[in-house]
C-alpha atoms as a PDB file:
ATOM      1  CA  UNK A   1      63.137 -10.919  68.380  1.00  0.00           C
ATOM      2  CA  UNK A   2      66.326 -10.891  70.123  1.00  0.00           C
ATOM      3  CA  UNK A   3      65.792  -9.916  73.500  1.00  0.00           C
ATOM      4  CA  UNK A   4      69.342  -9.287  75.070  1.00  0.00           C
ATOM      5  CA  UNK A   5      70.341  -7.663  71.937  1.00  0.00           C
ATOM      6  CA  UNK A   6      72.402  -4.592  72.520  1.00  0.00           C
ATOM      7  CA  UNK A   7      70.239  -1.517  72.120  1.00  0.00           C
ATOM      8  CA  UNK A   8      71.242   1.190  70.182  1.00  0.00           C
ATOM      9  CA  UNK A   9      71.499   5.351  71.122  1.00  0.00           C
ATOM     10  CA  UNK A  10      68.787   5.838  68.883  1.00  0.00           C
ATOM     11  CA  UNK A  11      66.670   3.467  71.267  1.00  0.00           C
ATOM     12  CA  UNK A  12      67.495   5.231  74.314  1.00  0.00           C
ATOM     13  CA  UNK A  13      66.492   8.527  72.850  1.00  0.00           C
ATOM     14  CA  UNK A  14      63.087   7.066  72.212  1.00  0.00           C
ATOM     15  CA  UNK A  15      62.978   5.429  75.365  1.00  0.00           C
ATOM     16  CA  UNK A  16      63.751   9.313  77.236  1.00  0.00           C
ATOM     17  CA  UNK A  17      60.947  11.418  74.862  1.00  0.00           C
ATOM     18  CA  UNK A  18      58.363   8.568  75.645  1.00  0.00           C
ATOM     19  CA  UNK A  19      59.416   9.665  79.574  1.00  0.00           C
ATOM     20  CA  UNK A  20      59.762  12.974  79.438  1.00  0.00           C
ATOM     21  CA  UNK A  21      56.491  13.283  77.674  1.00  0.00           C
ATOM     22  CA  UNK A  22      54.760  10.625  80.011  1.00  0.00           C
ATOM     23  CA  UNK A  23      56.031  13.448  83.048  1.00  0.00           C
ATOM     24  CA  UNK A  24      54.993  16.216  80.918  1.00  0.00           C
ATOM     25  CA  UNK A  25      51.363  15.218  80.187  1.00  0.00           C
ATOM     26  CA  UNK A  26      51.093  13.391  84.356  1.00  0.00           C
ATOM     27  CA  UNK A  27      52.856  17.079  85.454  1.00  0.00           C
ATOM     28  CA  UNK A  28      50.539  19.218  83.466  1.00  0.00           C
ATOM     29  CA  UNK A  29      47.468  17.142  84.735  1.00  0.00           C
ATOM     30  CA  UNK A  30      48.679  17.664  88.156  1.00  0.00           C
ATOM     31  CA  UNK A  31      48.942  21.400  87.856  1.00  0.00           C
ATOM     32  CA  UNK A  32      45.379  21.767  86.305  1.00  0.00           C
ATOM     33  CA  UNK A  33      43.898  19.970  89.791  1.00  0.00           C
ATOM     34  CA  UNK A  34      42.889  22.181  92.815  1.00  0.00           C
ATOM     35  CA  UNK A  35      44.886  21.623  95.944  1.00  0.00           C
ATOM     36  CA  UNK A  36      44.619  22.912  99.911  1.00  0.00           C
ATOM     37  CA  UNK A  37      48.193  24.127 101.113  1.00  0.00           C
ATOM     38  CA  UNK A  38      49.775  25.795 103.627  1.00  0.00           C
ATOM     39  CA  UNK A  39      52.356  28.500 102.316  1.00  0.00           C
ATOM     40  CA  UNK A  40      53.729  32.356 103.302  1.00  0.00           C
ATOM     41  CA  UNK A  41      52.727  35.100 101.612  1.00  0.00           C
ATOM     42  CA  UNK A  42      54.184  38.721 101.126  1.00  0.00           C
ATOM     43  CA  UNK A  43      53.151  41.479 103.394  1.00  0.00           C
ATOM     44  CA  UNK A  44      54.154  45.446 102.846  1.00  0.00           C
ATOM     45  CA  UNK A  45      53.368  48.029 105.393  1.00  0.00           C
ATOM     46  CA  UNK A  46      52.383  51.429 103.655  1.00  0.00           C
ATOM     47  CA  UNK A  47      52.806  54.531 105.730  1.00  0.00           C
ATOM     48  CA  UNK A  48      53.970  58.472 105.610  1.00  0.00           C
ATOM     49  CA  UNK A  49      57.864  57.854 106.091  1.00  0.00           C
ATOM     50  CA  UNK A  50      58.103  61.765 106.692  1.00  0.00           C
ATOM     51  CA  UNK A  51      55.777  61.370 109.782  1.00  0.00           C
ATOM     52  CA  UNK A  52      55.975  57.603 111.136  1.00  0.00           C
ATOM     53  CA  UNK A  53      59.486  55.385 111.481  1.00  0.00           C
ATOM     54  CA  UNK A  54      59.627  51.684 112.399  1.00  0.00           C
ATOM     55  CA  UNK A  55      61.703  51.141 115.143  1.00  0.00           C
ATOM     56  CA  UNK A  56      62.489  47.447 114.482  1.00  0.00           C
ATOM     57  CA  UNK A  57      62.632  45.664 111.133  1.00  0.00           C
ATOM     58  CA  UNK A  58      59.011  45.066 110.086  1.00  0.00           C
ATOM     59  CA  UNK A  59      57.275  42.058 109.482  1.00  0.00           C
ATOM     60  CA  UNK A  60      57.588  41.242 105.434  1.00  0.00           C
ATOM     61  CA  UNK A  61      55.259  37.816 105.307  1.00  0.00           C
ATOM     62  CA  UNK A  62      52.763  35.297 107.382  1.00  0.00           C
ATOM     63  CA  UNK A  63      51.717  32.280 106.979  1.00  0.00           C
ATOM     64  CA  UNK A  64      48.529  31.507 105.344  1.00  0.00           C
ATOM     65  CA  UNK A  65      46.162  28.525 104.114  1.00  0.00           C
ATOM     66  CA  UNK A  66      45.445  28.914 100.690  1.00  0.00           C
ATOM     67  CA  UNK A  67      43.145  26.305  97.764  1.00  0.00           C
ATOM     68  CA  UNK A  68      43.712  26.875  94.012  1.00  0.00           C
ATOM     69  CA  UNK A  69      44.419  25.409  90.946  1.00  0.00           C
ATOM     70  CA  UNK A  70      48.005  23.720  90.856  1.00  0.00           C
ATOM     71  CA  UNK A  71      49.875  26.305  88.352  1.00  0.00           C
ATOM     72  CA  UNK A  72      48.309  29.288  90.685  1.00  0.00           C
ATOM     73  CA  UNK A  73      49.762  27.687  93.734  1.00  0.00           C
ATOM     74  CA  UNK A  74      53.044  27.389  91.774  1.00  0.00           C
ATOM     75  CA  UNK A  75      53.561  30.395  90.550  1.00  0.00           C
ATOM     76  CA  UNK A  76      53.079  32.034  93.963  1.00  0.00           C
ATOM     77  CA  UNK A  77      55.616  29.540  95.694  1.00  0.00           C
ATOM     78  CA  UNK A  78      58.283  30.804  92.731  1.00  0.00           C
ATOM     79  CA  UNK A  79      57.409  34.532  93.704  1.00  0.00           C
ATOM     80  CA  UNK A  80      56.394  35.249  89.841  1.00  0.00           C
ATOM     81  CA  UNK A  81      53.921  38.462  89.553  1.00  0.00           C
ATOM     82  CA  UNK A  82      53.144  38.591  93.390  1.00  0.00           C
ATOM     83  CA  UNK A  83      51.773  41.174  94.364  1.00  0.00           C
ATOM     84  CA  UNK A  84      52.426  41.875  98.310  1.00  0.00           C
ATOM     85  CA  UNK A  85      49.442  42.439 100.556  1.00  0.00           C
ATOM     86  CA  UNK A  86      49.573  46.156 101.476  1.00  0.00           C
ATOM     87  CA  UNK A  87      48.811  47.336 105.398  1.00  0.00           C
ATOM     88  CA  UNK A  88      48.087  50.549 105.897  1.00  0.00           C
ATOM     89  CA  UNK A  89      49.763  52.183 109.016  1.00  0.00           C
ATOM     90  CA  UNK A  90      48.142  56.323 108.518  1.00  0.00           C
ATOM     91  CA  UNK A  91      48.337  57.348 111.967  1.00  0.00           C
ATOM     92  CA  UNK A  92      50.709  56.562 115.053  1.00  0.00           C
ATOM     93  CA  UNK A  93      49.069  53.054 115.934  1.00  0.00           C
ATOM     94  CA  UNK A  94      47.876  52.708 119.309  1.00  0.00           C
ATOM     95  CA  UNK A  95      48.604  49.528 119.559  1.00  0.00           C
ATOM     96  CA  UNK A  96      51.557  47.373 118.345  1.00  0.00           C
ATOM     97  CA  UNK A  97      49.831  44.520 116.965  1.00  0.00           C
ATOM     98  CA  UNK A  98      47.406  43.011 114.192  1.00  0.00           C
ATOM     99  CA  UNK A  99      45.907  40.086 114.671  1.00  0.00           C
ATOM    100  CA  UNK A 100      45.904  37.460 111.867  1.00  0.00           C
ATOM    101  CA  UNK A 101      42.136  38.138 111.455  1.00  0.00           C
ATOM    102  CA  UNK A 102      42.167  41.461 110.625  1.00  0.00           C
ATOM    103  CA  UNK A 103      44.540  40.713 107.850  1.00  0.00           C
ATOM    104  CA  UNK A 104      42.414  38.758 105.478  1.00  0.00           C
ATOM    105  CA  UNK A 105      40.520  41.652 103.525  1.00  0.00           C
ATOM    106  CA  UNK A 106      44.466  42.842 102.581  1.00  0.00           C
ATOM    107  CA  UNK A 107      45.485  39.584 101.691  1.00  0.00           C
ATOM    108  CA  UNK A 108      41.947  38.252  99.719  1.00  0.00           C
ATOM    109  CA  UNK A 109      42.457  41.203  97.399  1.00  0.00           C
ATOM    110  CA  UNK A 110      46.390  40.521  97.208  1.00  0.00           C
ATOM    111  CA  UNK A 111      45.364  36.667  95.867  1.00  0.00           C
ATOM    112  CA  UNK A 112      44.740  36.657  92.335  1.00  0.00           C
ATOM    113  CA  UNK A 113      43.066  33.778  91.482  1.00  0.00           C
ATOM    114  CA  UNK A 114      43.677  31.952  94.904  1.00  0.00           C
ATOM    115  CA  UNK A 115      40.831  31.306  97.677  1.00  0.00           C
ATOM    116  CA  UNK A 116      41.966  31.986 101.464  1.00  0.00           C
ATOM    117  CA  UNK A 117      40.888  29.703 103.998  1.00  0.00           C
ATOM    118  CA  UNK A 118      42.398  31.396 107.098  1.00  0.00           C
ATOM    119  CA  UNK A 119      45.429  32.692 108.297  1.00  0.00           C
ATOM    120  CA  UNK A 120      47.561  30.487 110.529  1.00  0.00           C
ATOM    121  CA  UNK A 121      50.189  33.596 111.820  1.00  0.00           C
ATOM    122  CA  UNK A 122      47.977  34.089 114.754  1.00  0.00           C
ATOM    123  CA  UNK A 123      49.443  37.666 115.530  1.00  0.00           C
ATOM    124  CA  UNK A 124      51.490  40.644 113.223  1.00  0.00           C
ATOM    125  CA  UNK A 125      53.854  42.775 115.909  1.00  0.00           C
ATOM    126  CA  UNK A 126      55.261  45.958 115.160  1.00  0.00           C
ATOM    127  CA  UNK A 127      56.846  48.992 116.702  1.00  0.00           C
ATOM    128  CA  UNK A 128      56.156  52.736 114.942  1.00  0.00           C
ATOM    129  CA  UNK A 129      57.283  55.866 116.039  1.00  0.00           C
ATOM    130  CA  UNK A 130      56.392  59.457 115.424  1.00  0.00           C
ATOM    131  CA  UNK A 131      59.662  60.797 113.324  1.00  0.00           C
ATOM    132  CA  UNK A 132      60.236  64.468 114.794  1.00  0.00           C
ATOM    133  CA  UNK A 133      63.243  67.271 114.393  1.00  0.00           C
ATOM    134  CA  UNK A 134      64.735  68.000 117.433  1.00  0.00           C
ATOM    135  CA  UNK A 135      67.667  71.131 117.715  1.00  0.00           C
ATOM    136  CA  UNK A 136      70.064  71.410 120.227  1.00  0.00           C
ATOM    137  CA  UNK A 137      73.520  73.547 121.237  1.00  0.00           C
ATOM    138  CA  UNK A 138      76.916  72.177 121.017  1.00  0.00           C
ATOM    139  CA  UNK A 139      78.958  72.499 123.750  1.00  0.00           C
ATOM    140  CA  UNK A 140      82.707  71.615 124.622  1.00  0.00           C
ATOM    141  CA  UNK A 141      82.382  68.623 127.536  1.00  0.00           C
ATOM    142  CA  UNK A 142      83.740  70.833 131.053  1.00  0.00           C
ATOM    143  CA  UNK A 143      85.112  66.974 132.295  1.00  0.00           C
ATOM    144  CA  UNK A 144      87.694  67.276 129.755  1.00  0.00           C
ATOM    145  CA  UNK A 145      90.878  68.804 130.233  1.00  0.00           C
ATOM    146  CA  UNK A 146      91.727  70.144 126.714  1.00  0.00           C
ATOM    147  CA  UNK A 147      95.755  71.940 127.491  1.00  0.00           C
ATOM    148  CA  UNK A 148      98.501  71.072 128.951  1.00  0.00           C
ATOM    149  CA  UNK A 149      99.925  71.768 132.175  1.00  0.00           C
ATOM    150  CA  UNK A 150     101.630  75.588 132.342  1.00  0.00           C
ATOM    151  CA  UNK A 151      99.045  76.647 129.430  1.00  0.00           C
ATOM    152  CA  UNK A 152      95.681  78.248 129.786  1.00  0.00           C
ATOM    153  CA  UNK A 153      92.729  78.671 127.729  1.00  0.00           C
ATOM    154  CA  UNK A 154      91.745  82.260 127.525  1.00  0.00           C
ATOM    155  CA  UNK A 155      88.497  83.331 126.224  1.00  0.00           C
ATOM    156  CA  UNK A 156      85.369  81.301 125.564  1.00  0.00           C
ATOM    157  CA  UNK A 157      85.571  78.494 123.264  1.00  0.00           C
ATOM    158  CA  UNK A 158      84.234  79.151 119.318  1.00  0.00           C
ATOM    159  CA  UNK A 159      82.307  76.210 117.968  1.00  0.00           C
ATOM    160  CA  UNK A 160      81.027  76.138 114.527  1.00  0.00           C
ATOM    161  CA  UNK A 161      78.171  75.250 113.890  1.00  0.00           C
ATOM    162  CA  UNK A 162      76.854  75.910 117.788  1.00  0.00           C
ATOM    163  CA  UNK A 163      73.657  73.629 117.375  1.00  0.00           C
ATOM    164  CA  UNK A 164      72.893  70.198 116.044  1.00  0.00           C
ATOM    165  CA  UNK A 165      69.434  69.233 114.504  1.00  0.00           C
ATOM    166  CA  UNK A 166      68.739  65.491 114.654  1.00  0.00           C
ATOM    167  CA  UNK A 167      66.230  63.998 113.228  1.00  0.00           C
ATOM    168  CA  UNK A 168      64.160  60.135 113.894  1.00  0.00           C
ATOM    169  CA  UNK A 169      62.128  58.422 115.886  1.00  0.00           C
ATOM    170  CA  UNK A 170      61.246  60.675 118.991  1.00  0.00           C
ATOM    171  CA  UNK A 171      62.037  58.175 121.569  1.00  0.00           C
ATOM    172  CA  UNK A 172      65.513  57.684 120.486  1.00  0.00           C
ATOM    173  CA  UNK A 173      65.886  61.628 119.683  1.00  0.00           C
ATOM    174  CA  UNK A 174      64.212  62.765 122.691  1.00  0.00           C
ATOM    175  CA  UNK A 175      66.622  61.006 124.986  1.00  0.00           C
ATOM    176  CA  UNK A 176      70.001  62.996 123.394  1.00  0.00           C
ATOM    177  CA  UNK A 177      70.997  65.420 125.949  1.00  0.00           C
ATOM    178  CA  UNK A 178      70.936  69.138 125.443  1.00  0.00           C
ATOM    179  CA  UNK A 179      73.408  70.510 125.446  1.00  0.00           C
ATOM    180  CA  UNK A 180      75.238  68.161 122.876  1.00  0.00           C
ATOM    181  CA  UNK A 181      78.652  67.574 124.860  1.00  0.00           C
ATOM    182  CA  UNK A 182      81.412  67.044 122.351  1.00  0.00           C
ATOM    183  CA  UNK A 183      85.374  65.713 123.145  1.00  0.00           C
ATOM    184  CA  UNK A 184      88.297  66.817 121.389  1.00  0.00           C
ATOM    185  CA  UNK A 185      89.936  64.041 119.798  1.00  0.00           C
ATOM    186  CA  UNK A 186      93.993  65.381 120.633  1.00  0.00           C
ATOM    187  CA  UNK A 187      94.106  67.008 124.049  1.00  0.00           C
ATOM    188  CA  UNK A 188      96.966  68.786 126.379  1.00  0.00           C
ATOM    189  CA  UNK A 189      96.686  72.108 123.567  1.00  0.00           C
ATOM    190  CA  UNK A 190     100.103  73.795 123.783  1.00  0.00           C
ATOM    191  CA  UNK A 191      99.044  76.386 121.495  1.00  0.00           C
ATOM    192  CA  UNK A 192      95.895  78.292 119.712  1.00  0.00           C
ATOM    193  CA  UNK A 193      94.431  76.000 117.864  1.00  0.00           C
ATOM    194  CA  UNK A 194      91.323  74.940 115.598  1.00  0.00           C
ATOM    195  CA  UNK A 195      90.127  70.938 115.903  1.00  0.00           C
ATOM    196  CA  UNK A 196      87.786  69.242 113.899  1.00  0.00           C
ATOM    197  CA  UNK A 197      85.526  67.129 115.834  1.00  0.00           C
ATOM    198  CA  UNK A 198      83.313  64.457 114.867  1.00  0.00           C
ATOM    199  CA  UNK A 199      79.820  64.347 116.081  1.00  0.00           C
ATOM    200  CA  UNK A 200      79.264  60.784 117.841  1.00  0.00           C
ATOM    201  CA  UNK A 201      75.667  60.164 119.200  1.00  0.00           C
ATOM    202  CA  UNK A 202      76.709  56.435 119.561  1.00  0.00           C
ATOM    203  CA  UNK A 203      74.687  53.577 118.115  1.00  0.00           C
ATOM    204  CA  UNK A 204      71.738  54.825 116.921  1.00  0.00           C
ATOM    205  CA  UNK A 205      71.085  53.700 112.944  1.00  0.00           C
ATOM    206  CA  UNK A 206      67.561  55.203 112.896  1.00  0.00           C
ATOM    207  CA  UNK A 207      68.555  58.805 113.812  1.00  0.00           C
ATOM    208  CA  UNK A 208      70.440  61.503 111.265  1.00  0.00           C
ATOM    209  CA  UNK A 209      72.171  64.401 111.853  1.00  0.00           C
ATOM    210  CA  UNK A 210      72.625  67.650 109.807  1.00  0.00           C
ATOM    211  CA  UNK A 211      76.224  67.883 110.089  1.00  0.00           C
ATOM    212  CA  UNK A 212      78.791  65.207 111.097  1.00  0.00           C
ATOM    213  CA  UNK A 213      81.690  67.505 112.765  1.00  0.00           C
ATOM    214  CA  UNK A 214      82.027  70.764 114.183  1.00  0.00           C
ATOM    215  CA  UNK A 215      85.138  73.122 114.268  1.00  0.00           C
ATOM    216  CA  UNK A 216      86.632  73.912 117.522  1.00  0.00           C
ATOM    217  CA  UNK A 217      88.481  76.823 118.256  1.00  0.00           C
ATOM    218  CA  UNK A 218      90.431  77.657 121.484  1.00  0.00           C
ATOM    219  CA  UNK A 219      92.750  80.061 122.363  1.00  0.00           C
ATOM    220  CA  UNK A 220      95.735  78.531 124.563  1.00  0.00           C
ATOM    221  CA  UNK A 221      98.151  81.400 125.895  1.00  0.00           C
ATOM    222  CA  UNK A 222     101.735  79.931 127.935  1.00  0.00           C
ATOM    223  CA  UNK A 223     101.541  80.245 131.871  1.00  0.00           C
ATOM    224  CA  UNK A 224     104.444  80.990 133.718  1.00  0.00           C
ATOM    225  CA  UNK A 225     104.396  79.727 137.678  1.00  0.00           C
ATOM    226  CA  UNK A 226     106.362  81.697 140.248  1.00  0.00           C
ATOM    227  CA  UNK A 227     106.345  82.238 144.333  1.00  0.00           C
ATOM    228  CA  UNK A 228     106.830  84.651 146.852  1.00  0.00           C
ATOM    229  CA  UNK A 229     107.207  84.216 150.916  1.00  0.00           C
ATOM    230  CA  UNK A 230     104.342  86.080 152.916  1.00  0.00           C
ATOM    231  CA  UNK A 231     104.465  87.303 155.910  1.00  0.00           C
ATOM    232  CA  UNK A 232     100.827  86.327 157.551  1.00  0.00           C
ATOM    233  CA  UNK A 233      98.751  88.917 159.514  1.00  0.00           C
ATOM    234  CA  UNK A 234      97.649  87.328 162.983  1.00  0.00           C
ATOM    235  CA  UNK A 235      93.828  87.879 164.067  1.00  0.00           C
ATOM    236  CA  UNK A 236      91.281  88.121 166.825  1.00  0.00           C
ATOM    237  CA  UNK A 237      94.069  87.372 169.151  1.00  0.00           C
ATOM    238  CA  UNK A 238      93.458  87.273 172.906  1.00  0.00           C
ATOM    239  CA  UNK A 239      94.443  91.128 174.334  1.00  0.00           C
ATOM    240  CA  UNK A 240      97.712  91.308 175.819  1.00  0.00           C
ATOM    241  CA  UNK A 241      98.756  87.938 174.707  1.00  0.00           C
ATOM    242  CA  UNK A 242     101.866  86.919 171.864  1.00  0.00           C
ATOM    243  CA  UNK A 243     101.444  84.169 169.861  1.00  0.00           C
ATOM    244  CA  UNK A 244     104.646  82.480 168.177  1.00  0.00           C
ATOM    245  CA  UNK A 245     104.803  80.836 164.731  1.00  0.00           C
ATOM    246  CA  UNK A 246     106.569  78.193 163.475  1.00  0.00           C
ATOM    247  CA  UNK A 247     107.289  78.689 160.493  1.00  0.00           C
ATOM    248  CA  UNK A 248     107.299  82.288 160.641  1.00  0.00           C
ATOM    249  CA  UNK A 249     106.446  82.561 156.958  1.00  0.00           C
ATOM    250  CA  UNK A 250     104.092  81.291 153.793  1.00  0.00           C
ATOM    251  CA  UNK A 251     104.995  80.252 150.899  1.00  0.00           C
ATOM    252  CA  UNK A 252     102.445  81.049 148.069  1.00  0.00           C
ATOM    253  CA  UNK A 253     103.010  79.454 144.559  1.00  0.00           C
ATOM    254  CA  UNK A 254     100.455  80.406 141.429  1.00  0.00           C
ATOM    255  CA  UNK A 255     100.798  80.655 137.787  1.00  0.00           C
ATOM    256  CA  UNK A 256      99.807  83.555 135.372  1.00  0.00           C
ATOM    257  CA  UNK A 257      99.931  84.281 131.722  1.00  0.00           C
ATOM    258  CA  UNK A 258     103.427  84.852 130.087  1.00  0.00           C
ATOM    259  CA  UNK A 259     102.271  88.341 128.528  1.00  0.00           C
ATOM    260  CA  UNK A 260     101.036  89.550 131.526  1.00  0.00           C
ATOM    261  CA  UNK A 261     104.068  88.826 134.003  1.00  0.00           C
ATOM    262  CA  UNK A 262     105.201  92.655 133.744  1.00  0.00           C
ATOM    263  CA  UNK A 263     102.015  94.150 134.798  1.00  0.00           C
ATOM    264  CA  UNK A 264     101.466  91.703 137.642  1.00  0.00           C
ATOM    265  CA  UNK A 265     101.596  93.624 141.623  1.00  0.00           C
ATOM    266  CA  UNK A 266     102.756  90.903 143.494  1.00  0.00           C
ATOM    267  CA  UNK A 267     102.596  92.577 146.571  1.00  0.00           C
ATOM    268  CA  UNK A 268      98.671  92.286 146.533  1.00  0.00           C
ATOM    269  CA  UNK A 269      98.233  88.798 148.135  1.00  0.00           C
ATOM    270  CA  UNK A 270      97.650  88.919 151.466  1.00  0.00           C
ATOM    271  CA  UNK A 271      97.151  86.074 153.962  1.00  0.00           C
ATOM    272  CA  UNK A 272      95.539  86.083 157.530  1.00  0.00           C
ATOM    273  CA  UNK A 273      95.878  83.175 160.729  1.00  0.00           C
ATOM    274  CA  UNK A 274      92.856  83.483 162.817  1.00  0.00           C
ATOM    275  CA  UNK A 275      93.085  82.578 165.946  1.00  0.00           C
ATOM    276  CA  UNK A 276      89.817  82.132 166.483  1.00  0.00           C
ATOM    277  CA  UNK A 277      90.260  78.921 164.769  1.00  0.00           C
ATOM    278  CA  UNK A 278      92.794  77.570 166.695  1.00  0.00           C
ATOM    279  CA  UNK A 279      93.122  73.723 166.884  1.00  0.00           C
ATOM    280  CA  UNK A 280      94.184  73.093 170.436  1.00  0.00           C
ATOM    281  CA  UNK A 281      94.492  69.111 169.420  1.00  0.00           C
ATOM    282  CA  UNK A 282      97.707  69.485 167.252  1.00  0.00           C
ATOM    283  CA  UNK A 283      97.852  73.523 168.357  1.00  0.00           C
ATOM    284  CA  UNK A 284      98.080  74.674 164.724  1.00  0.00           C
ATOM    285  CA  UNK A 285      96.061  77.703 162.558  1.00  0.00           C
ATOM    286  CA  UNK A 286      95.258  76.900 158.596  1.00  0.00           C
ATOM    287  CA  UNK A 287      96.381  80.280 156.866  1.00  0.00           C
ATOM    288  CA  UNK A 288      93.453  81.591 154.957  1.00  0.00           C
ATOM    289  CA  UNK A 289      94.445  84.071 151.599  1.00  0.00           C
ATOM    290  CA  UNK A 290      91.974  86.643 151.647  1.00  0.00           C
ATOM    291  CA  UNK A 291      93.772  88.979 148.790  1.00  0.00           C
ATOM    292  CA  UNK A 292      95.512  88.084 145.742  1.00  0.00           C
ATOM    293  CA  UNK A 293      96.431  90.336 142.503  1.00  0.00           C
ATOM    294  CA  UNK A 294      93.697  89.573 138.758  1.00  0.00           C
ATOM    295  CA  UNK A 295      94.898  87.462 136.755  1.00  0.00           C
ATOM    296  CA  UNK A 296      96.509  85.080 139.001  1.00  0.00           C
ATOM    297  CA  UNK A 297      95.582  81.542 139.069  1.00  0.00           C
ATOM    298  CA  UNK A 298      96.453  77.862 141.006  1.00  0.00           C
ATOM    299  CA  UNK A 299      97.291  79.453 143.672  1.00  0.00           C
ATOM    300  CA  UNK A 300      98.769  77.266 146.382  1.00  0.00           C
ATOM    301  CA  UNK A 301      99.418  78.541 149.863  1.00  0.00           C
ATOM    302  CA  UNK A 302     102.012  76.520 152.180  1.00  0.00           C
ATOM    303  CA  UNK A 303     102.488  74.837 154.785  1.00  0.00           C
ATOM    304  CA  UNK A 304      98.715  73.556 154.859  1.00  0.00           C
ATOM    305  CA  UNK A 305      98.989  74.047 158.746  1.00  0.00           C
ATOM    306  CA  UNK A 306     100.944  76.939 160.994  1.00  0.00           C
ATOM    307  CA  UNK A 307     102.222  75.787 164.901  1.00  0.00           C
ATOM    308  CA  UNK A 308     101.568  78.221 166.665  1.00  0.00           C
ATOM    309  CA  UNK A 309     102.305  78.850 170.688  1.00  0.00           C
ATOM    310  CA  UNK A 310     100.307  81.837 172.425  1.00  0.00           C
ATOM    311  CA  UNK A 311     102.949  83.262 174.829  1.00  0.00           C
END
């Protein structure tokens, strides 16, 4: 024998079959032994998805303490032909819990071949609502000014589709308003026009709507703005008295539509000073227009305040 003889690679291959076969036959004892571990275990919550949503993620596993026979425990760590312990959710649940406890009868018959000594996730939590259909009309927001200044929108606004159906979790689609206000995207309209707006209920992942945009249509006509001086008509003055303006004369300015300048009769608006309302503090009268021609609109009547001296 020559001990510190140099070993050849057909030594070292013996050498690593003796060890992988000493590993194979200590590993395959090992797995044929029954062990007590601690280890998480699939859950799946079955319930009528036309009737009941989850409002937050659900819970997919707990923790459990398990004894079995090595490969059984092994195969479940790896995942390989588990099946998930099924919860049954049939009605709206009353409460938003299960406790741990009441889980063992799903997850004994979900353990094939595995014995459960108790479950160690103390508490299950969960949040269901009742999934409903809700329908409401779509309206054009009134905050919004949708045409530019010296144009008008005449007639009532055309949207199509008027309604909206959403559909989820009541709490979230309960709490849309009605009516559904939507926002044109381009304002300050200079002409007739038809927009396509998009429906935005904001961030809410669990709700669904039946359409995504509406079209808008609005009729936008040209104004044209003009004024005229007035001449105003004093009242309730005191008998026998004179009362002197300064200025003499109003100025009222207003805007009306382009096509319907020639049939306007301009010498309809009529303003009045009472003097019953006579401010002695600055000794002024606010003139008050108490007649103006249809179709007329903006109307602005100045000076905002009249001096005026009773003689």
């Amino acid at each position: 024998m020559r001990p510190f003889r140099p070993r050849t690679k057909q030594y070292w291959r013996v050498v690593l079959l003796c060890f992988v076969a000493a590993s194979t036959f200590w590993l395959l004892n090992a797995l044929n032994k029954s062990y007590s571990t601690q280890t998480t275990y699939p859950i799946r919550f079955i319930y009528n998805n036309k009737k009941l949503v989850p409002v937050q993620p659900l819970p997919e596993e707990v923790t459990i303490n398990v004894t079995g026979k090595g490969w059984k425990l092994l195969r479940k760590s790896l995942r390989f032909e588990v099946q998930p312990a099924e919860i049954y959710i049939r009605n709206l649940p009353s409460n938003n819990y299960l406790l741990g406890s009441a889980l063992r009868p799903a997850l004994v018959n979900a353990l094939n071949g595995l014995q459960l000594n108790f479950v160690t996730t103390d508490t299950v939590r969960f949040n269901f609502d009742e999934r409903i259909k809700r329908t409401v009309a779509l309206k054009l927001d009134p905050q919004q000014k949708i045409v530019a200044d010296r144009h008008a929108q005449v007639g009532p606004v055309t949207i199509t589709p008027d309604s909206i159906t959403f559909v989820g979790p009541s709490s979230v689609v309960d709490s849309l308003p009605s009516p559904f206000l939507l926002r044109l995207p381009n304002q300050e309209l200079t002409e007739s026009s038809q927009v396509s707006v998009p429906i935005n209920y904001g961030d809410r992942p669990l709700v669904t709507a039946n359409i995504s945009q509406a079209m808008v249509s609005v009729n936008v006509k040209n104004l044209l703005q003009e004024e005229r001086q007035l001449v105003p008509e004093l009242i309730n003055v005191p008998a026998g008295k004179k009362v002197s303006l300064q200025p003499p004369f109003l100025l009222v300015r207003y805007q009306l539509l382009e096509d319907s300048a020639a049939l306007l009769n301009r010498d309809a608006f009529k303003a009045v000073l009472d003097y019953s309302k006579y401010n002695p503090k600055d000794s002024t009268l606010a003139p008050e227009l108490v007649q103006k021609p249809p179709g007329v609109r903006h109307i602005t009547l100045l000076p905002e305040q009249v001096k005026a001296t009773l003689q």
